[in-house]
N, C-alpha and C. Protein backbone atom coordinates (compact mmCIF):
# COMPACT_ATOMS: atom_id res chain seq x y z
N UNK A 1 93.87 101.17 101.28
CA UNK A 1 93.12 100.07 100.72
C UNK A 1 91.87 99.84 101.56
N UNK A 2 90.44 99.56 101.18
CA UNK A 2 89.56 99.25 101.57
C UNK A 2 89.59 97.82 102.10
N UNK A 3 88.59 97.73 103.29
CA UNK A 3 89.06 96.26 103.93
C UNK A 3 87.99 95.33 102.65
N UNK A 4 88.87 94.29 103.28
CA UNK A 4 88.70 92.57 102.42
C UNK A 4 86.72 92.48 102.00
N UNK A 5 86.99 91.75 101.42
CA UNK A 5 85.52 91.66 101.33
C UNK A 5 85.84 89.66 101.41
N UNK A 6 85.47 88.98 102.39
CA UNK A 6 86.06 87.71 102.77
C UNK A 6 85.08 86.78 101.94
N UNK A 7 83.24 87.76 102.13
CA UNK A 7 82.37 86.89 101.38
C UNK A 7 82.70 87.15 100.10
N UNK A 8 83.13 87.31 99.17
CA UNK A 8 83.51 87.46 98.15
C UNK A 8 84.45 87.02 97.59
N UNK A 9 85.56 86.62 98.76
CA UNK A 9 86.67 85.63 98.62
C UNK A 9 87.87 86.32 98.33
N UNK A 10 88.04 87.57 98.63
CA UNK A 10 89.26 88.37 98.52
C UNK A 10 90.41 87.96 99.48
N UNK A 11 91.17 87.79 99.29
CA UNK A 11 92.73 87.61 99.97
C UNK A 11 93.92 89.07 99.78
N UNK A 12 94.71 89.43 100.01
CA UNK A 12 96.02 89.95 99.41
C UNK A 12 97.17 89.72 99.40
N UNK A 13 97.48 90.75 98.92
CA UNK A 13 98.97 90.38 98.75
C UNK A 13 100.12 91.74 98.15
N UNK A 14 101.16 91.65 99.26
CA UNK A 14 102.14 92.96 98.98
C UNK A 14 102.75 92.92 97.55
N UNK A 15 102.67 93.76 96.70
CA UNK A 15 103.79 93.77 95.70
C UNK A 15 104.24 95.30 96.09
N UNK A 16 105.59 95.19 95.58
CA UNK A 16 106.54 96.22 95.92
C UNK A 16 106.28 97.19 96.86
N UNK A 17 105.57 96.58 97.91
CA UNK A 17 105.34 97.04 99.18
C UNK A 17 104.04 97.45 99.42
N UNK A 18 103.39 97.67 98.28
CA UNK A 18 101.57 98.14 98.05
C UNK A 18 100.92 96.36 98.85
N UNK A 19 99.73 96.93 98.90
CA UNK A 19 99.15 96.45 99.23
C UNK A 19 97.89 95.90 98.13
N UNK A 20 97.79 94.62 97.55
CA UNK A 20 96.81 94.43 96.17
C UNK A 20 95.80 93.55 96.57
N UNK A 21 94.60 93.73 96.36
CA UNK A 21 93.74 92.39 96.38
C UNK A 21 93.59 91.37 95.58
N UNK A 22 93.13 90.11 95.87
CA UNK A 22 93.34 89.20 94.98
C UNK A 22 91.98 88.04 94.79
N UNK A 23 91.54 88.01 93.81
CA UNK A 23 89.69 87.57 93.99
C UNK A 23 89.70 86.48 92.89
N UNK A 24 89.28 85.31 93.34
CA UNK A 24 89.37 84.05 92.04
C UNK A 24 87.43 84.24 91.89
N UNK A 25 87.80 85.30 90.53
CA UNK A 25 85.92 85.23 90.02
C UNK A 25 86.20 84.63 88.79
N UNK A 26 84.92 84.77 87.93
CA UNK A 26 85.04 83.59 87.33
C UNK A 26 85.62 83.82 86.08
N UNK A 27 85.81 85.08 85.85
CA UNK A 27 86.83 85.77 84.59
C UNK A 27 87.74 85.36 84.80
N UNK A 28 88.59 85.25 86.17
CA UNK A 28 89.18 85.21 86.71
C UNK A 28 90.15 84.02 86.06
N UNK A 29 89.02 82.85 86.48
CA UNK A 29 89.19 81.52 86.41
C UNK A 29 89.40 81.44 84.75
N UNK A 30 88.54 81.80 84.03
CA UNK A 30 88.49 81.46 82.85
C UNK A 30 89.98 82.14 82.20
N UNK A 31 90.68 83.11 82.95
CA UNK A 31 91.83 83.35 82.53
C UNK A 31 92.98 82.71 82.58
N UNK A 32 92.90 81.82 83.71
CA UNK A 32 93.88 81.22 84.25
C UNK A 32 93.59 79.67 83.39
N UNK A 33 92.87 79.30 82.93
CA UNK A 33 92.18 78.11 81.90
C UNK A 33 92.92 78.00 81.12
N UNK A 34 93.37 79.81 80.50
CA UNK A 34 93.18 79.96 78.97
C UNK A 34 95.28 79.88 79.02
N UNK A 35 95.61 80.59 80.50
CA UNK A 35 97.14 80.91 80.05
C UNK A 35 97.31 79.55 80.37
N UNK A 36 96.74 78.82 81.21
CA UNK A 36 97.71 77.51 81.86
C UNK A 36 97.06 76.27 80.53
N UNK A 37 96.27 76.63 79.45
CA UNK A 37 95.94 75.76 78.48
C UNK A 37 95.04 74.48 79.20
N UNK A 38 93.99 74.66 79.88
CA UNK A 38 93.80 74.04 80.41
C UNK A 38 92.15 73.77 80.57
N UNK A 39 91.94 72.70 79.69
CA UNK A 39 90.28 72.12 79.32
C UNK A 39 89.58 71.74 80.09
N UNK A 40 89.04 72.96 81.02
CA UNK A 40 88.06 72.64 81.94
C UNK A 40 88.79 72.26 83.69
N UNK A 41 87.52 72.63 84.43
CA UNK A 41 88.70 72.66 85.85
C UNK A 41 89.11 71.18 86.53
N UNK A 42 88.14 70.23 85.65
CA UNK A 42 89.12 68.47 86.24
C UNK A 42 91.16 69.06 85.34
N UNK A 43 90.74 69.56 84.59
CA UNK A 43 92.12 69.27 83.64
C UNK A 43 93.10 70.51 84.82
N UNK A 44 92.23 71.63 85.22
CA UNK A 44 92.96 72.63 85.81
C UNK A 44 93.54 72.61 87.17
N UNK A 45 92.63 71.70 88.12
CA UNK A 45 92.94 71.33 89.45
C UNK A 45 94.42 70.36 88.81
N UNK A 46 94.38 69.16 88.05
CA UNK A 46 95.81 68.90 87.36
C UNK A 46 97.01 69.49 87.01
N UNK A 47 96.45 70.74 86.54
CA UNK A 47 97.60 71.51 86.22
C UNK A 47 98.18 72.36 87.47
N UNK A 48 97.24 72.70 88.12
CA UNK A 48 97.62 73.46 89.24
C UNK A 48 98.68 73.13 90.26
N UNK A 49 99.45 71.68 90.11
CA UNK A 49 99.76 71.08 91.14
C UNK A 49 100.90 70.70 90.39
N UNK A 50 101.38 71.49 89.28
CA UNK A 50 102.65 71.32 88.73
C UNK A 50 103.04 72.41 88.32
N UNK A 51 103.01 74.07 88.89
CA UNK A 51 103.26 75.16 88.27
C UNK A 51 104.49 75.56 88.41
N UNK A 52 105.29 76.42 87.12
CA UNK A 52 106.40 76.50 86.91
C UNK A 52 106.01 78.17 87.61
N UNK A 53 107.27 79.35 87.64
CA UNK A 53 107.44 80.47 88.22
C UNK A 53 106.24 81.53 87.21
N UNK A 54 106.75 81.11 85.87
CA UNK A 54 105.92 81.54 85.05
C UNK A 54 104.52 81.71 85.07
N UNK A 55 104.00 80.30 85.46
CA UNK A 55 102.87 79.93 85.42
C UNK A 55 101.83 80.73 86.95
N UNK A 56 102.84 80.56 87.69
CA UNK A 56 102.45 81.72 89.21
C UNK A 56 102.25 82.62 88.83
N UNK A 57 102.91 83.48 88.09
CA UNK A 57 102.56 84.80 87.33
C UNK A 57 101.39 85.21 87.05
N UNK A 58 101.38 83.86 85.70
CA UNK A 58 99.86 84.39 85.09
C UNK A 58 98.76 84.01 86.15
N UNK A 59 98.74 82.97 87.30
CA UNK A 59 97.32 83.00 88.27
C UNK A 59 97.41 83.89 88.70
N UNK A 60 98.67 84.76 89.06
CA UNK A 60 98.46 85.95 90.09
C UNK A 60 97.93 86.98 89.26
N UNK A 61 98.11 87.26 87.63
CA UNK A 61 97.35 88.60 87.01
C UNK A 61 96.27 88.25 87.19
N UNK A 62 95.57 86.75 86.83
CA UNK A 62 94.32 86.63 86.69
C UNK A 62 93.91 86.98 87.98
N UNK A 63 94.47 86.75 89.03
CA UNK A 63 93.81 87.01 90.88
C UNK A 63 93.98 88.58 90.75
N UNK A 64 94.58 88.96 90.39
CA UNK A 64 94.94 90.58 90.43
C UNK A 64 93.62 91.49 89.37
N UNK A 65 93.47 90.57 88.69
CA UNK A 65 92.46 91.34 87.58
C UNK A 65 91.14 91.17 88.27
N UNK A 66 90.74 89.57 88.81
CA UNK A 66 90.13 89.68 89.58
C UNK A 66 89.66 90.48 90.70
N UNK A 67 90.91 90.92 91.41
CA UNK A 67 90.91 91.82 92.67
C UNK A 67 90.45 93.56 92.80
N UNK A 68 90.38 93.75 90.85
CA UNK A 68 90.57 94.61 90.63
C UNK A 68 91.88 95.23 90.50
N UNK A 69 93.18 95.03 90.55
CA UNK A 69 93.75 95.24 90.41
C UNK A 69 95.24 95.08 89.34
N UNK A 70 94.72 95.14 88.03
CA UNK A 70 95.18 94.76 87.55
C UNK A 70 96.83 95.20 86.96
N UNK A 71 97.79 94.48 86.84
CA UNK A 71 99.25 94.52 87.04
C UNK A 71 99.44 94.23 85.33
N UNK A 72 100.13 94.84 84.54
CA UNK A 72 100.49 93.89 83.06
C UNK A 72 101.54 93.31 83.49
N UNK A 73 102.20 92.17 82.31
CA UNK A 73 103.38 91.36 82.76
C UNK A 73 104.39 92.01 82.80
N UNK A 74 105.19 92.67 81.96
CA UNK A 74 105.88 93.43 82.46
C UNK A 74 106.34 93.96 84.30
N UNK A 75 105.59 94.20 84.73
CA UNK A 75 105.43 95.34 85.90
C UNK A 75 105.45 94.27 86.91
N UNK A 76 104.44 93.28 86.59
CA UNK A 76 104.59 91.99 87.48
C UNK A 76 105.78 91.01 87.65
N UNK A 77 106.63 90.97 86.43
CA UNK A 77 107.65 89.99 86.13
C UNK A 77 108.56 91.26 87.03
N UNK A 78 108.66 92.18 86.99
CA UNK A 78 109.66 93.58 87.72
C UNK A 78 109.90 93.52 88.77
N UNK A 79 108.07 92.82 89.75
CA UNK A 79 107.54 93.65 90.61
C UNK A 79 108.50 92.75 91.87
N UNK A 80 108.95 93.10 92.77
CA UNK A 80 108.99 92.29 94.16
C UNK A 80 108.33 92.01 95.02
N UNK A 81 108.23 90.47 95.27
CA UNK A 81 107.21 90.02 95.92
C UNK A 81 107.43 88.86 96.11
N UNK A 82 107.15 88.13 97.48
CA UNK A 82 107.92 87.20 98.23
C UNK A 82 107.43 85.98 97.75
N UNK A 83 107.85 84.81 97.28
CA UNK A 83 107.53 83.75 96.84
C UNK A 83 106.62 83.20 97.41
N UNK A 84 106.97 82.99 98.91
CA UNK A 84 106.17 82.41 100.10
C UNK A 84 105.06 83.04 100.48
N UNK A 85 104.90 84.19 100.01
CA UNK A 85 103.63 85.11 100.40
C UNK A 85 102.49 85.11 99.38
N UNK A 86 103.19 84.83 98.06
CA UNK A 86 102.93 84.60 97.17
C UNK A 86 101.92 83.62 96.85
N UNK A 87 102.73 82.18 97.39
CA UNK A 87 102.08 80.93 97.43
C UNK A 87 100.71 80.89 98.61
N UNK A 88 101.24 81.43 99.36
CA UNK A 88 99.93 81.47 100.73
C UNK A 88 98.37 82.21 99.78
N UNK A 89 98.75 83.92 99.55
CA UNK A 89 97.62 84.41 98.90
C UNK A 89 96.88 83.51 97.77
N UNK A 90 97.82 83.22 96.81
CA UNK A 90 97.20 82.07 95.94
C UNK A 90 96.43 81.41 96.36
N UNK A 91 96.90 80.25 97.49
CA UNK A 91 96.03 79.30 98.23
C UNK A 91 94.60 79.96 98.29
N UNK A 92 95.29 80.61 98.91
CA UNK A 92 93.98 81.31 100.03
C UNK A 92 92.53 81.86 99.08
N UNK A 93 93.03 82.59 97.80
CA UNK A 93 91.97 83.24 96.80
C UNK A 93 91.50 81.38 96.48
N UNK A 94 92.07 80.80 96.57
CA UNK A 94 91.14 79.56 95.56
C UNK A 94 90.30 78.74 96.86
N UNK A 95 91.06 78.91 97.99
CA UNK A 95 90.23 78.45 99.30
C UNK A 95 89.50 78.95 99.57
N UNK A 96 88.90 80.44 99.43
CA UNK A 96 88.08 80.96 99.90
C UNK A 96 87.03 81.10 98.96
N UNK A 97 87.39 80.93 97.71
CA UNK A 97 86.35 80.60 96.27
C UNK A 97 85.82 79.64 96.23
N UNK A 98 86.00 77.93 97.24
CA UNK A 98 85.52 76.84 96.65
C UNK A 98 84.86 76.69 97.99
N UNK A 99 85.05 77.91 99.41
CA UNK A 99 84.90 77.62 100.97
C UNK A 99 83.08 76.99 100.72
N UNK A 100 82.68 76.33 101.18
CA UNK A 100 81.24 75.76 101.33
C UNK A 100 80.73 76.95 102.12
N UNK A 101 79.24 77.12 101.50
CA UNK A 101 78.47 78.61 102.00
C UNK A 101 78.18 78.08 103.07
């Protein structure tokens, strides 16, 4: 894997032992809008702070599609990958997307 690109806001994250990047761009975002049903980012920062296992899923394809790396559900719902590591990368792609230049 090529190293991080940090200005860009890349994070990762292991699935089934690979190594994936994970990038909140703005496709990105607009994906995660569309699975979490969610009108605009006052309504989405809301939603974000009540996500079911499911709902982790779909931010992580959208971070994954972002990252370039894109996973279908299938493969992702399969894939192993640590909850807690999980939750950190998440953080981290949306912390490093909103970080003040």
């Amino acid at each position: 894997m090529s190293a991080l690109n940090r200005a860009r806001g890349e994070t990762c994250l292991k699935i089934n032992g690979k190594t994936h990047t994970l990038c909140l761009t703005m496709g990105a975002l607009a994906q995660i809008e569309a699975s979490l049903d969610a009108d605009g980012l006052e309504a989405l920062s809301q939603r974000l702070r009540h996500l079911s296992a499911v709902d982790i899923l779909a931010v992580l394809a959208a971070l994954l599609m972002g990252g370039g790396n894109p996973l279908d559900d299938e493969k992702l719902r399969s894939a192993q990958i640590d909850p807690q590591e999980t939750a950190e990368a998440v953080a981290m792609a949306f912390s490093l997307a909103v970080r003040e230049a």
